[in-house]
C-alpha atoms as a PDB file:
ATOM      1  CA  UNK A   1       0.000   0.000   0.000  1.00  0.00           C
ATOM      2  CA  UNK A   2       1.240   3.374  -1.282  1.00  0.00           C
ATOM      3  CA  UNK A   3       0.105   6.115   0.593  1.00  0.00           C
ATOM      4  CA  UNK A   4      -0.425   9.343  -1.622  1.00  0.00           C
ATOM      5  CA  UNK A   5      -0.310  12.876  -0.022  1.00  0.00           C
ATOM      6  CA  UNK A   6      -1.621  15.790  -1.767  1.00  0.00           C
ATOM      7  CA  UNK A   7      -1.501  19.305  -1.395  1.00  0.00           C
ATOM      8  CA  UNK A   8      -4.111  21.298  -2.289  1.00  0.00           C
ATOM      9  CA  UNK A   9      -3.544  25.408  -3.395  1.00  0.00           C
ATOM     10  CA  UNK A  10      -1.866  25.303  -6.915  1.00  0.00           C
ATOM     11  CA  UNK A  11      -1.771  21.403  -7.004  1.00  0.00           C
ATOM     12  CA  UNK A  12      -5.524  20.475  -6.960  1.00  0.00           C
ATOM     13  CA  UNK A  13      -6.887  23.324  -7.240  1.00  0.00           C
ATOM     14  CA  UNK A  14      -6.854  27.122  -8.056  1.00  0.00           C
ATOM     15  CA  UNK A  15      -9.043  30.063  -5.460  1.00  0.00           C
ATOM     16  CA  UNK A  16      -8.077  32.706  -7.552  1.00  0.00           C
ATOM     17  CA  UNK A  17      -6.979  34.148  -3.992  1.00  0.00           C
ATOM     18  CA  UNK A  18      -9.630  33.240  -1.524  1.00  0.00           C
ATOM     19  CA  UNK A  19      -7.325  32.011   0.979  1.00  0.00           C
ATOM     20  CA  UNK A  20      -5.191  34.689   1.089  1.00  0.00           C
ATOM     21  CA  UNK A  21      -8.543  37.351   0.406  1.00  0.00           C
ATOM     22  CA  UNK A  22     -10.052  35.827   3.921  1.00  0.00           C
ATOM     23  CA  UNK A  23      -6.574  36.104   5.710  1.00  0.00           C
ATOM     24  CA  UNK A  24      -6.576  39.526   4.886  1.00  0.00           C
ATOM     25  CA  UNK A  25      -9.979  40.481   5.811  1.00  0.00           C
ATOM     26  CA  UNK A  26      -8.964  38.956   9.623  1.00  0.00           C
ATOM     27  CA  UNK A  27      -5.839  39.950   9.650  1.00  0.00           C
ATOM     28  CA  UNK A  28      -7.213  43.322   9.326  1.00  0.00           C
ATOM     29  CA  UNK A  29      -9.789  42.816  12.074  1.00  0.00           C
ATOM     30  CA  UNK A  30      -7.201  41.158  14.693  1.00  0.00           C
ATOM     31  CA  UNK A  31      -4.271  43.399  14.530  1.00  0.00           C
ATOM     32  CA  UNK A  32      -5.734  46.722  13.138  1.00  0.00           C
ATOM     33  CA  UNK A  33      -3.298  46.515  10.665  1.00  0.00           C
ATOM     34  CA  UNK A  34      -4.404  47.160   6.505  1.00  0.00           C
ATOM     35  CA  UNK A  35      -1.646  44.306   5.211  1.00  0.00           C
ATOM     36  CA  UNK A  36      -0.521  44.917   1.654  1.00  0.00           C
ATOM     37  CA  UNK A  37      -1.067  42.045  -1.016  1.00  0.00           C
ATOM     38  CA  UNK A  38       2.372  41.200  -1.910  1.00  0.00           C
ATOM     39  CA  UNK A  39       3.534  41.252   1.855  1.00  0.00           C
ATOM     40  CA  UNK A  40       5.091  37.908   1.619  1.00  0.00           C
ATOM     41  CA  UNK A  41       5.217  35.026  -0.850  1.00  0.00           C
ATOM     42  CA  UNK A  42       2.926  32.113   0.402  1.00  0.00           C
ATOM     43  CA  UNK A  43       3.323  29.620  -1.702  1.00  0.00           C
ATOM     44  CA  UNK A  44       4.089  25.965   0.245  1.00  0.00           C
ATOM     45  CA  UNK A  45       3.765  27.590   3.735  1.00  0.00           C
ATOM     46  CA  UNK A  46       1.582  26.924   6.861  1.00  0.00           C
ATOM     47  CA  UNK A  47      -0.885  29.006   7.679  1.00  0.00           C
ATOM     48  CA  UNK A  48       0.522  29.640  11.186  1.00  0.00           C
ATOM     49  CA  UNK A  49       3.955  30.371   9.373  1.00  0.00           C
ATOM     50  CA  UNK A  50       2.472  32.437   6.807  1.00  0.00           C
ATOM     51  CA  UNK A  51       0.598  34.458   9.656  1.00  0.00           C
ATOM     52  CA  UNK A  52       4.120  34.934  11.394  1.00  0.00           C
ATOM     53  CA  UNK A  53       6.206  35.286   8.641  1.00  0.00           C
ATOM     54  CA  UNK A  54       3.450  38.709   7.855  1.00  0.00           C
ATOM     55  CA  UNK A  55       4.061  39.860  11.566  1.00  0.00           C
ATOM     56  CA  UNK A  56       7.506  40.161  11.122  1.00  0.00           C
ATOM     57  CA  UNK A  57       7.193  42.010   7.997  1.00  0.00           C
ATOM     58  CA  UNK A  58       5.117  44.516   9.696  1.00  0.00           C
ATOM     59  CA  UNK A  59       7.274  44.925  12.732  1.00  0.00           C
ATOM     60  CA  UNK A  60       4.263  43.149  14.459  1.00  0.00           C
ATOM     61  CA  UNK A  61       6.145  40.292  16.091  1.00  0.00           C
ATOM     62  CA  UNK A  62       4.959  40.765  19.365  1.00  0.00           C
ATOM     63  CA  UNK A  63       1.479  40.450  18.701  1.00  0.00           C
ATOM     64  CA  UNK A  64       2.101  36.880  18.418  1.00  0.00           C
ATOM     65  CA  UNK A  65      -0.182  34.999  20.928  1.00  0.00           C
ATOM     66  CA  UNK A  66      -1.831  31.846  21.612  1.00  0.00           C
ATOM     67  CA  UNK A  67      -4.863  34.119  22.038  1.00  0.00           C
ATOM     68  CA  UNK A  68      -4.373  36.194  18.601  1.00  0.00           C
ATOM     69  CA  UNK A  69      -3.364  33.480  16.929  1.00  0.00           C
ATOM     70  CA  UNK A  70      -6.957  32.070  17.843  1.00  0.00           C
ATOM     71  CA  UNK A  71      -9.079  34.717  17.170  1.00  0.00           C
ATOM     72  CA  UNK A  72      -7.294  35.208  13.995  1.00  0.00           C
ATOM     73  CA  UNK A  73      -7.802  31.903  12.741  1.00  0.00           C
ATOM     74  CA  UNK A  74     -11.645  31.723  13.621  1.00  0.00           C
ATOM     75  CA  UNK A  75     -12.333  34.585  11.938  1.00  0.00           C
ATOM     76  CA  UNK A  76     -10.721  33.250   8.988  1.00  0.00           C
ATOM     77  CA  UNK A  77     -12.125  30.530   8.498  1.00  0.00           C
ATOM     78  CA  UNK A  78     -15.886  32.240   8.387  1.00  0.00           C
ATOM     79  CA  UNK A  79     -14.080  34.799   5.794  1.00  0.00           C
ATOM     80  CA  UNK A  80     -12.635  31.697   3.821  1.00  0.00           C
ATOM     81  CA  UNK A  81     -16.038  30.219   3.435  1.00  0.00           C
ATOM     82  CA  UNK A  82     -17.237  33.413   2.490  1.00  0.00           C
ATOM     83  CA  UNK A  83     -15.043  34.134  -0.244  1.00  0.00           C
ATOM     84  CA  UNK A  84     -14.713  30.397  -1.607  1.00  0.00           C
ATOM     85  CA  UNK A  85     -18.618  30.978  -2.042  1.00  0.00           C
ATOM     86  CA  UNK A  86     -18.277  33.808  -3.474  1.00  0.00           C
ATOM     87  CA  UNK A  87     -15.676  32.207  -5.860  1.00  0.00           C
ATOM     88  CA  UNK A  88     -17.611  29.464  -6.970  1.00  0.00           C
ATOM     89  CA  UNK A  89     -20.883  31.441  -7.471  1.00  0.00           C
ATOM     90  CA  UNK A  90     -18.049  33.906 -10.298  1.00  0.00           C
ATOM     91  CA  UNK A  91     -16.736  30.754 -11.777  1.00  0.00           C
ATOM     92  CA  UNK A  92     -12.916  31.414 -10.645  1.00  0.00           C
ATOM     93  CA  UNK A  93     -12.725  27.935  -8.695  1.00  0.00           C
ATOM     94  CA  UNK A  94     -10.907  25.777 -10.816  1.00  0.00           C
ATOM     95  CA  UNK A  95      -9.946  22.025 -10.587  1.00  0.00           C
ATOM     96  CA  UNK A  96      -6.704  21.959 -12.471  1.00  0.00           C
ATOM     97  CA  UNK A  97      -6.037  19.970 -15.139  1.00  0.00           C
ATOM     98  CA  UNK A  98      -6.143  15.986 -14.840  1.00  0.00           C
ATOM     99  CA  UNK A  99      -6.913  16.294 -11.135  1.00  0.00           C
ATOM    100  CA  UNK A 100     -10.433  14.940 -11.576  1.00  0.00           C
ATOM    101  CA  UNK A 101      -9.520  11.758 -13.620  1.00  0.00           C
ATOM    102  CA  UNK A 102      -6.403  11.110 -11.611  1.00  0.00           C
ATOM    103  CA  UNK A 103      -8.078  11.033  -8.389  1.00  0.00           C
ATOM    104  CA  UNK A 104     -11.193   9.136  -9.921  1.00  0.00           C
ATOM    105  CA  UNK A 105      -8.645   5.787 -10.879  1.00  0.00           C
ATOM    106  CA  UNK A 106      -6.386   6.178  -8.090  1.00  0.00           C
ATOM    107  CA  UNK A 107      -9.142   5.846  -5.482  1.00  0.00           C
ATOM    108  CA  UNK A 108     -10.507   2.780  -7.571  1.00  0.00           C
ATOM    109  CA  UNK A 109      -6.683   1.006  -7.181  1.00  0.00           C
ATOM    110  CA  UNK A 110      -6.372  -0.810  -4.040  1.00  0.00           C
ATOM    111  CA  UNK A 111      -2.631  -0.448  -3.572  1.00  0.00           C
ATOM    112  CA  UNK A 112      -2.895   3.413  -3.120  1.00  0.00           C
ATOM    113  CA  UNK A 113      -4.619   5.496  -0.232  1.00  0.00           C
ATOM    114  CA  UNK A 114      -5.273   8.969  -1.169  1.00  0.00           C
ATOM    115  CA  UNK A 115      -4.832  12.049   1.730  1.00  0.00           C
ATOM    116  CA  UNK A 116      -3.847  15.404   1.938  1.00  0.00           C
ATOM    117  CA  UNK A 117      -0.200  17.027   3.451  1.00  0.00           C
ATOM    118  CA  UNK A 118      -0.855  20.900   3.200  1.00  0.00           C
ATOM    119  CA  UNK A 119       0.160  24.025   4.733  1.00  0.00           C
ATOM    120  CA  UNK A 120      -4.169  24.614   5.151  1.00  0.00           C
ATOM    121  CA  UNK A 121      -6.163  24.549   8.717  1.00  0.00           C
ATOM    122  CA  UNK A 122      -7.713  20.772   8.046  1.00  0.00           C
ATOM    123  CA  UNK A 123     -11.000  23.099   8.789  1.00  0.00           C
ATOM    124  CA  UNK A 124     -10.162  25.132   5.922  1.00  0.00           C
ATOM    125  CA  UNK A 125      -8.317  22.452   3.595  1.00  0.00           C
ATOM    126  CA  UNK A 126     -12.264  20.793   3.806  1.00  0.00           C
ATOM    127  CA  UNK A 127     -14.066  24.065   2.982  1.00  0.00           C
ATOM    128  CA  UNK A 128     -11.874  24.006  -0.608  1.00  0.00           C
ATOM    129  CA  UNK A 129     -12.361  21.069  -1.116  1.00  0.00           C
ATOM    130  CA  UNK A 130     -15.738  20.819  -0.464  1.00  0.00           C
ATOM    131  CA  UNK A 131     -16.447  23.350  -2.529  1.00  0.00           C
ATOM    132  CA  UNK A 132     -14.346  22.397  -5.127  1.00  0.00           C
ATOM    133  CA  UNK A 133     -16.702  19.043  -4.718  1.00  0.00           C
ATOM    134  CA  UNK A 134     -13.704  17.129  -4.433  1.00  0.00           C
ATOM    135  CA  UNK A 135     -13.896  16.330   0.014  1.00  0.00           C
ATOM    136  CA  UNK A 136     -14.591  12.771  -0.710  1.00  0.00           C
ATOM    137  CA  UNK A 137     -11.782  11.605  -2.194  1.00  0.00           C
ATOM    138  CA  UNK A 138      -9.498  12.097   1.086  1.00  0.00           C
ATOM    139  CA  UNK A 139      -9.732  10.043   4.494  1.00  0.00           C
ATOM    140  CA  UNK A 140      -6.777  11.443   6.101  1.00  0.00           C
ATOM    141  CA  UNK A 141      -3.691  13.788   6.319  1.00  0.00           C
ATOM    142  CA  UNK A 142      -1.548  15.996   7.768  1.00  0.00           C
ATOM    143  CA  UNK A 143      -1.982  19.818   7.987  1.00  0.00           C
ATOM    144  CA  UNK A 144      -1.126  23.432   9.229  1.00  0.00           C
ATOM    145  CA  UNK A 145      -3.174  23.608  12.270  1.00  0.00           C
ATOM    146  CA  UNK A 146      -1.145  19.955  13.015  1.00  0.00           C
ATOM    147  CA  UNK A 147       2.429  21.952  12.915  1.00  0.00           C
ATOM    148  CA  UNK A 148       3.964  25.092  11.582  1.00  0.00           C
ATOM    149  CA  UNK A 149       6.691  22.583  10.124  1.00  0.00           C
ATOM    150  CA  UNK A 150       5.748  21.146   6.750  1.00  0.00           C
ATOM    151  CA  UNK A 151       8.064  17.832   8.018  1.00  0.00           C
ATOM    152  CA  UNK A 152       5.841  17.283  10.823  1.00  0.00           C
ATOM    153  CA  UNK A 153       2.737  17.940   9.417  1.00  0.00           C
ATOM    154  CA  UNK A 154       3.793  15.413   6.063  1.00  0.00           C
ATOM    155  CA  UNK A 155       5.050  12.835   8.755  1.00  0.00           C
ATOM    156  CA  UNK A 156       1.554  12.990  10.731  1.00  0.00           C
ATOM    157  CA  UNK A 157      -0.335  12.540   7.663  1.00  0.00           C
ATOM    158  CA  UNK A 158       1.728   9.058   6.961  1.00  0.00           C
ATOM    159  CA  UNK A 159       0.988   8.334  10.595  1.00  0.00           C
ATOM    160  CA  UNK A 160      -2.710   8.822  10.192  1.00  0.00           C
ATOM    161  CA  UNK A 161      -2.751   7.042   7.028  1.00  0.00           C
ATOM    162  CA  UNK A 162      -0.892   4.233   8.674  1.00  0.00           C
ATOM    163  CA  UNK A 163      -3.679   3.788  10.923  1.00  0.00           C
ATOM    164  CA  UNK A 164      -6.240   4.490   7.981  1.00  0.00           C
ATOM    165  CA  UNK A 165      -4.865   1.417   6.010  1.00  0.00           C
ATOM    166  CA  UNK A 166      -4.434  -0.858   8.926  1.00  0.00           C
ATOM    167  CA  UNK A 167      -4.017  -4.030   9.090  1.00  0.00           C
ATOM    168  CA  UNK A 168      -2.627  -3.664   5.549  1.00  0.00           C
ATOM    169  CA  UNK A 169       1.140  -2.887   5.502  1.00  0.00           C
ATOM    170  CA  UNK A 170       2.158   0.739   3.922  1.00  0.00           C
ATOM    171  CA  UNK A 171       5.385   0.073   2.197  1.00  0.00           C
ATOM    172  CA  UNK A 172       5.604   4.079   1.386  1.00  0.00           C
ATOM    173  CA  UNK A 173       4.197   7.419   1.261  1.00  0.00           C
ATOM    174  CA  UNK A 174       4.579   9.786  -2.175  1.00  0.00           C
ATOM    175  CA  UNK A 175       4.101  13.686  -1.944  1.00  0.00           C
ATOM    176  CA  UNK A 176       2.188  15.571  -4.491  1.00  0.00           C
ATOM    177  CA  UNK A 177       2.934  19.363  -4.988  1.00  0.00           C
ATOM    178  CA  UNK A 178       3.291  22.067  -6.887  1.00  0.00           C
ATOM    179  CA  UNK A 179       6.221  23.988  -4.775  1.00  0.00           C
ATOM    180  CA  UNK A 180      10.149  23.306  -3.817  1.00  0.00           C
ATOM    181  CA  UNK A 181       8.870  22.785  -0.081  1.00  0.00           C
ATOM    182  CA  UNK A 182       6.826  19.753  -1.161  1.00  0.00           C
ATOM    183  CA  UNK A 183       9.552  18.422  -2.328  1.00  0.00           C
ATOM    184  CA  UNK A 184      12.112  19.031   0.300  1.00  0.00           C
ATOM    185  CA  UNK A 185       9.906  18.255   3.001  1.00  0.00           C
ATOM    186  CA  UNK A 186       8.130  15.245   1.442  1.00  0.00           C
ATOM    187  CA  UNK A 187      11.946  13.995   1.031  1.00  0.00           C
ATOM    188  CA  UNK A 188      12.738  14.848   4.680  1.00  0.00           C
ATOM    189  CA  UNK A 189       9.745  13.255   6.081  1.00  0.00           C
ATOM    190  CA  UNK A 190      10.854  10.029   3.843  1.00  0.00           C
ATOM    191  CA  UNK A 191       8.274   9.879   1.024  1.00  0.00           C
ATOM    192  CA  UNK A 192       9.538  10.192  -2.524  1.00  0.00           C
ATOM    193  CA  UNK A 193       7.920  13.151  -4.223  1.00  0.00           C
ATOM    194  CA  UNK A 194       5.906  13.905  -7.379  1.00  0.00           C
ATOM    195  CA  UNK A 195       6.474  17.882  -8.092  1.00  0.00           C
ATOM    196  CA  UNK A 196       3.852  19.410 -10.702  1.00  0.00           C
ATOM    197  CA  UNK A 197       4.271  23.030 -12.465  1.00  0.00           C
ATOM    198  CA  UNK A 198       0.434  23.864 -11.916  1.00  0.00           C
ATOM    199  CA  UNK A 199       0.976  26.498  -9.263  1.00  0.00           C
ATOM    200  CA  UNK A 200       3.062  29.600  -9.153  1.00  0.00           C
ATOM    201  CA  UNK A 201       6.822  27.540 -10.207  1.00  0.00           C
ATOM    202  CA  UNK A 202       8.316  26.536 -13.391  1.00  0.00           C
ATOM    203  CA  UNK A 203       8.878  22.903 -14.142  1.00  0.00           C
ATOM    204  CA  UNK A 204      12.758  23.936 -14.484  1.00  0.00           C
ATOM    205  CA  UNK A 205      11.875  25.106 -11.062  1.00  0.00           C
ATOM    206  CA  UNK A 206      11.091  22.072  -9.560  1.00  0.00           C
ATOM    207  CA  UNK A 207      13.616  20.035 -11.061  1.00  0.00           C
ATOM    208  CA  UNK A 208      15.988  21.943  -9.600  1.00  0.00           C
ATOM    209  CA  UNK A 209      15.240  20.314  -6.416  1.00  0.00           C
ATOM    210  CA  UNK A 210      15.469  16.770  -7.762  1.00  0.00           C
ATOM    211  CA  UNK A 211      11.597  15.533  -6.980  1.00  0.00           C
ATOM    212  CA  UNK A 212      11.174  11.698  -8.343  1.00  0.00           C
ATOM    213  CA  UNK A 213       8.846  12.745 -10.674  1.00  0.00           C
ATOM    214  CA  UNK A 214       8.420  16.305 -12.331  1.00  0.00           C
ATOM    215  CA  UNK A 215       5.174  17.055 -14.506  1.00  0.00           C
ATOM    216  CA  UNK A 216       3.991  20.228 -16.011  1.00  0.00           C
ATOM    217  CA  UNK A 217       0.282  19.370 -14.907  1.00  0.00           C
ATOM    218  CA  UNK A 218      -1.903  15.660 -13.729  1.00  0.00           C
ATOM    219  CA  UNK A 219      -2.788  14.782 -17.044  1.00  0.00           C
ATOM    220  CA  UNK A 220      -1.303  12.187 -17.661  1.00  0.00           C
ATOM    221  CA  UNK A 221      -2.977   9.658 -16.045  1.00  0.00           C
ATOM    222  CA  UNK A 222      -1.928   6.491 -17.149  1.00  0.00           C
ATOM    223  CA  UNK A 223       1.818   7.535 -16.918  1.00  0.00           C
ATOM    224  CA  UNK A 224       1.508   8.593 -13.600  1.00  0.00           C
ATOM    225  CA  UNK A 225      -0.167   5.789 -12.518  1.00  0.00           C
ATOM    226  CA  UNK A 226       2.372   3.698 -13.738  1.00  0.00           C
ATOM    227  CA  UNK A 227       4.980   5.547 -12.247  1.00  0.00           C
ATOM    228  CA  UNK A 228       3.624   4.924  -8.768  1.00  0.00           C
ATOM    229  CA  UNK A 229       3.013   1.393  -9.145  1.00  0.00           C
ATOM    230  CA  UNK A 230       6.618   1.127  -9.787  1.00  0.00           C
ATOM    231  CA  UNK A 231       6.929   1.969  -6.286  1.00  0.00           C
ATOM    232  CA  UNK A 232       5.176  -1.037  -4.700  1.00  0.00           C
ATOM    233  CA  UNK A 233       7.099  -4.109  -3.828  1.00  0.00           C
ATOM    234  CA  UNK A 234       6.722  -7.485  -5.461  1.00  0.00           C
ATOM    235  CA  UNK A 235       4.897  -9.497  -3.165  1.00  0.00           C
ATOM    236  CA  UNK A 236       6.493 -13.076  -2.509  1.00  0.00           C
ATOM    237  CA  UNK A 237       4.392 -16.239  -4.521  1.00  0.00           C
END
């Protein structure tokens, strides 16, 4: 059994900004403080990180509390339901290409176990992908309201899937992503890694951090199918 580990922003799907829209709009409410748009670059980060990574920018490092941290992150999520409705209703929400067909076959293949390793809140990765109407495909994973640390969070989503799975064996856990810190945390966490252009870096990009598998998008399906089987062990007999 090959557990498989998506992320979600720029891998499965596109907002058009929603996530980062909402964070705004509490950000805003929380610390008084109008952020601008381009404060930091997201991309492959934790929400928590991404919320103290704009602190610092803004000189606003001491604001940093359980209790702000808290408030922030309820309000958010309300805003990020808001503006993934609001999303869906203008017809920005995209699946990205292949993503419907890929996950369609690999949850009819017994030797693979599809969940989710992503920087989101789990309450927020499920409003995306509900909305996206793609929530059923994942039983498990590891997120940003698990750790800050992409590692951690990756290695508690093979943990959970472990116990998903069980009694079957898991003889290993592949990363799906569209950024560098998929790949170098997928690696560190011990999964191999599939890297995919789809989201805001080159395929050159990726490559340059030496994923197992680099794709400009998920169409492919058969080929990356095949690719993954490669990765399960002959069975004895």
């Amino acid at each position: 059994m090959i557990l498989l580990l998506f992320d979600i922003d720029g891998t499965l799907i596109s907002t058009d900004g929603a996530g980062m829209r909402a964070f705004h709009r509490a950000f805003e409410e929380v610390f008084g403080f109008r952020m601008e748009r381009k404060a930091i670059r997201p991309d492959g980060k934790t929400d928590p990180l991404i919320l103290k990574e704009i602190l610092a920018h803004f000189n606003l490092s001491d604001r940093w509390s359980f209790s702000s941290r808290q408030q922030m992150f309820e309000l958010y999520l309300g805003y990020l339901e808001d503006e993934m409705r609001k999303t869906l209703e203008s017809g920005r929400l995209r699946i990205l290409p292949g993503v419907k067909d890929l996950l369609r076959d690999l949850s009819r293949e017994s030797d693979f176990a599809l969940g989710l390793a992503t920087g989101n809140l789990e309450d927020g990765a499920r409003v995306k992908l509900e909305k996206a109407g793609l929530g059923g495909f994942f039983h498990f994973g590891g997120f940003g309201s698990d750790s800050e640390e992409r590692t951690e969070l990756i290695r508690i989503g093979i943990q959970r899937g472990s116990r998903h799975v069980s009694p079957a064996s898991v003889d290993g856990a592949c990363v799906i992503g569209d950024t560098p810190f998929d790949v170098i945390h997928g690696r560190n966490a011990g999964a191999f890694v599939v890297a995919v252009a789809s989201g805001g870096y080159s395929i050159g990009d990726l490559q340059a951090f030496k994923p197992d598998l680099a794709l400009a998008d998920l169409t492919a399906t058969g080929s990356i199918i095949s690719f993954l089987r490669t990765r399960i062990p002959a069975r004895p007999g």
